[in-house]
Protein backbone atom coordinates (compact mmCIF):
# COMPACT_ATOMS: atom_id res chain seq x y z
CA UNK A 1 152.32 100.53 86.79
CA UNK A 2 149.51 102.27 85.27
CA UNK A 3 145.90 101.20 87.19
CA UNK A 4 143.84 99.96 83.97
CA UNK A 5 140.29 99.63 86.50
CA UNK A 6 138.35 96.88 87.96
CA UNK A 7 138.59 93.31 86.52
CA UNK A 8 136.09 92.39 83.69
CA UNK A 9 133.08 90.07 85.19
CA UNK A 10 132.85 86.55 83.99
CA UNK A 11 130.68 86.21 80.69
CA UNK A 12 127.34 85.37 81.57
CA UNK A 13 126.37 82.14 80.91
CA UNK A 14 122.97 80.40 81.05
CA UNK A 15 121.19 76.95 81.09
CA UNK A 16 123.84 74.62 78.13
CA UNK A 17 122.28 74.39 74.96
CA UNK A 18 120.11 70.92 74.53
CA UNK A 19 123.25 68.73 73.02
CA UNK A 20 122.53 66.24 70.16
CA UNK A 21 122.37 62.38 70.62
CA UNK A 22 125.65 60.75 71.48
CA UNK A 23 126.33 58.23 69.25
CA UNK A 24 124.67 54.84 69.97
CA UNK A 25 126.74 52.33 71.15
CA UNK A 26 128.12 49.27 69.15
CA UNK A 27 125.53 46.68 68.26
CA UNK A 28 126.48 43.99 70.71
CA UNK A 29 125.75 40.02 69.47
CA UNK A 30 122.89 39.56 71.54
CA UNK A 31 120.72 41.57 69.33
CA UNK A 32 122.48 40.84 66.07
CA UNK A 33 121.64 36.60 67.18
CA UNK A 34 118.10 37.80 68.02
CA UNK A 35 117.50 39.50 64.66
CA UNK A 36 119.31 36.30 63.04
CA UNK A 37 117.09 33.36 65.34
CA UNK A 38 114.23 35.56 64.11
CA UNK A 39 114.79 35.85 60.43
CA UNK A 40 115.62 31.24 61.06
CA UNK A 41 111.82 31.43 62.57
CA UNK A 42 110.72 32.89 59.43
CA UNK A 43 112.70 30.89 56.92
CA UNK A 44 111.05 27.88 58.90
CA UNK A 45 107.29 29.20 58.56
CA UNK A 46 107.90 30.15 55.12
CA UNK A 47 109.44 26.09 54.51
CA UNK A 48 106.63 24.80 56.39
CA UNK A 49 104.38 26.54 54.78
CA UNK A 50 105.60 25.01 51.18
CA UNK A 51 105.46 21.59 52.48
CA UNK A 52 101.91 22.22 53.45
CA UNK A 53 100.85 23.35 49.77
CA UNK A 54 102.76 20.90 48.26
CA UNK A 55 100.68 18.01 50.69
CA UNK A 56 97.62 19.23 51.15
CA UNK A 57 95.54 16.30 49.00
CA UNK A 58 97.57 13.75 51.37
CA UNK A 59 96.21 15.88 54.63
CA UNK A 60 92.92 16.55 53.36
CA UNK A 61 92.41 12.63 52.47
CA UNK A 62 93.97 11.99 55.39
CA UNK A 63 91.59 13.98 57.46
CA UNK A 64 88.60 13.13 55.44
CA UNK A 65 89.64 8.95 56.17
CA UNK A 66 90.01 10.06 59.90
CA UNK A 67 86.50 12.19 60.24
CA UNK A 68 84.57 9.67 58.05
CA UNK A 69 82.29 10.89 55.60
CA UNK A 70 81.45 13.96 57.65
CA UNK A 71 79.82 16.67 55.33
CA UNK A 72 82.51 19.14 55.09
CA UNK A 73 85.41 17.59 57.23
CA UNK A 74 88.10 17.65 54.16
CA UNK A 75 86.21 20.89 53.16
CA UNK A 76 87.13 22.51 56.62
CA UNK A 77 90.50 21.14 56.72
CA UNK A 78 91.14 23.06 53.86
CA UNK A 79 89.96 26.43 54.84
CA UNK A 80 91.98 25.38 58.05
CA UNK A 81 95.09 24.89 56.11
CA UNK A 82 94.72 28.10 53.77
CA UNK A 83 94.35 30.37 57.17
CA UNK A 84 97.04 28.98 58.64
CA UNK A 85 98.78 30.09 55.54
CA UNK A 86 97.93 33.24 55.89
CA UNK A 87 98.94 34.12 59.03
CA UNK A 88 102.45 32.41 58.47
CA UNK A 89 103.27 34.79 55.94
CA UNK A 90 101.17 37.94 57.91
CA UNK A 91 103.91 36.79 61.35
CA UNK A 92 106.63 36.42 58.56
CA UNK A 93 106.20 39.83 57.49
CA UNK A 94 105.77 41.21 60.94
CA UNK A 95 108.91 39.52 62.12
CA UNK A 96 111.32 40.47 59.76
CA UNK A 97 110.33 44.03 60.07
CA UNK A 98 110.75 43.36 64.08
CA UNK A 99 114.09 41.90 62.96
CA UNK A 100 115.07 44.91 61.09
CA UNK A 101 113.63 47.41 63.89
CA UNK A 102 115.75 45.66 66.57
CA UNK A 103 118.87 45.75 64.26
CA UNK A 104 118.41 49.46 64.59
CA UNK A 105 118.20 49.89 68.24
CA UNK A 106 114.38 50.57 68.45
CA UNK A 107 112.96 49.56 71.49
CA UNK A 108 110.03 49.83 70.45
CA UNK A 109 110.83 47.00 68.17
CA UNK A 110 112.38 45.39 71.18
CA UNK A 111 109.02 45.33 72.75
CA UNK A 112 107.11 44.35 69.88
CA UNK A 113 109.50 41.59 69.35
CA UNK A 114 108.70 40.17 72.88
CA UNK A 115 105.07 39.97 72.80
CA UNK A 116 104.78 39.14 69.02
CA UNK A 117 107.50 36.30 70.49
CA UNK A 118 106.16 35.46 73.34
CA UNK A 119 101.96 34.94 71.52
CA UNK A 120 103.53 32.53 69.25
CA UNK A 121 105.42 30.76 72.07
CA UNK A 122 102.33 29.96 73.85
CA UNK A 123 100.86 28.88 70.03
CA UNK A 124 104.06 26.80 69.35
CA UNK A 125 103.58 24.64 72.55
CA UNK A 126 99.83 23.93 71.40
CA UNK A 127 101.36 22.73 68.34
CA UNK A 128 103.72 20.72 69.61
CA UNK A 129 100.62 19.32 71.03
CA UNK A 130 98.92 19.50 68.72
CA UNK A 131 101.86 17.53 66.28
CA UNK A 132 101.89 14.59 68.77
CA UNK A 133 98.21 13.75 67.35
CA UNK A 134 99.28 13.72 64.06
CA UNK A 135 100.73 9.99 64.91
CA UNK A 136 97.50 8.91 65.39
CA UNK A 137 96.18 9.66 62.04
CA UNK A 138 96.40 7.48 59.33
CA UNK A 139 97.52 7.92 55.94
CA UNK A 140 99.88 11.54 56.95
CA UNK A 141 103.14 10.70 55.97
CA UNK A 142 105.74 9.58 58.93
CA UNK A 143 108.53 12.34 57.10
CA UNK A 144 105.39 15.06 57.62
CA UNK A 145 104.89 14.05 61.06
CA UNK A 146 109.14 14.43 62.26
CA UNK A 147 109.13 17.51 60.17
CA UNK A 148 106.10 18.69 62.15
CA UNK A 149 107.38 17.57 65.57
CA UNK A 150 111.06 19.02 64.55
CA UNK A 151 109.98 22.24 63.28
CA UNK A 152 107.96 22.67 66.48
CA UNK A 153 110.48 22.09 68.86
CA UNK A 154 112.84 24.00 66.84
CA UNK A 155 110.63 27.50 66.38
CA UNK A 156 109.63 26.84 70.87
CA UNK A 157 113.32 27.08 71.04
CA UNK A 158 113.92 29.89 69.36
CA UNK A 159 111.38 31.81 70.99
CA UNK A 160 112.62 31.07 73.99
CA UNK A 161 116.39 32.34 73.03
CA UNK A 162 115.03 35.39 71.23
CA UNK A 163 113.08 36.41 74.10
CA UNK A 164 115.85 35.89 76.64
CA UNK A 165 119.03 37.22 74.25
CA UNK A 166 117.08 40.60 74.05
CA UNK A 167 116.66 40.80 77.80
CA UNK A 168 120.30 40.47 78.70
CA UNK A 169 122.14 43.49 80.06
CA UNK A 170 124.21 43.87 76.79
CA UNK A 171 120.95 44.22 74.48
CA UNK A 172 119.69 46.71 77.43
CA UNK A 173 122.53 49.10 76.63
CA UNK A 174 122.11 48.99 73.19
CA UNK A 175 118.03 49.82 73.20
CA UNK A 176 118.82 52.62 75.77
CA UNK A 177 118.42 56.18 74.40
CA UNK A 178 121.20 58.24 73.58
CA UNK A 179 122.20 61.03 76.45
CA UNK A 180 121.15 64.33 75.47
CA UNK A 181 122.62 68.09 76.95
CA UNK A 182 119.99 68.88 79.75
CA UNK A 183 118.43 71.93 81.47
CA UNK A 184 119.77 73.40 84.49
């Protein structure tokens, strides 16, 4: 046997390379029911937001019978009503894109999500207060009033399940980043 010298060393290796992202894991339901109670939320601004065009002589009379002849009670009502509007469609906007954020495992949408959620939660019980007085007033339709009431209820329980779907341990997985190689 002929002596061929002293085994080779081992190659040498350093620090692994920095791996790409794993792939993210299935969207579970949680999230995909979040995005979908969120994009209901909207649909119901956007409805409510029709019926309150489509009424606003009956409010503004309404108001202006309940105020008296106050200068500028209808008057107010109105600019009332049109800013109300506007920030309907502005937290439309904003939530569908939080819808479509989540959908994609951003966590940053995640977060947004739960304040943006959690602002109009406090603002949906004051108007569910704020609905109940709408009995009092004379001349508002009784159909305006439920639909007020309803839609109320409706969008405070939706906050409530959109907050709490995207805290549960399946949504946590899926907002989690993806593993990378690392340094030794």
């Amino acid at each position: 046997m002929a002596y061929s010298g002293p085994p080779a060393p081992p190659p040498m290796q350093g620090p692994p390379p920095i791996g790409q992202p794993g792939p993210r894991p299935p969207r579970p339901a949680t999230v995909t029911a979040a995005a979908g109670a969120m994009l209901l939320v909207v649909v119901l601004n956007l409805i409510g937001s029709v019926i309150s065009i489509a009424n606003t002589d009956t409010i503004n009379d309404a108001v202006e019978k309940e105020v008296g002849s106050q200068s500028g009670g209808a008057g107010n009502n109105a600019v009332t009503q049109i800013i109300g509007i506007g920030f309907s469609l502005v937290f439309s906007i904003a939530f569908v894109v939080l819808a479509l954020l989540i959908l994609r495992g951003s966590n940053g949408g995640r977060i947004g999500t739960w304040v943006v959620s959690g602002l109009w939660l406090v603002c949906g019980f004051c108007g569910l207060a704020a609905s109940f007085f709408l009995l009092a007033v004379d001349g508002i339709p009784a159909w305006l009033t439920a639909y007020t009431i309803v839609s109320s209820v409706v969008n405070v329980i939706l906050y409530i399940v959109i907050i709490v779907l995207l805290m549960l341990p399946a949504s946590n997985a899926y907002f989690k980043p993806p593993q990378q190689g690392q340094f030794y």
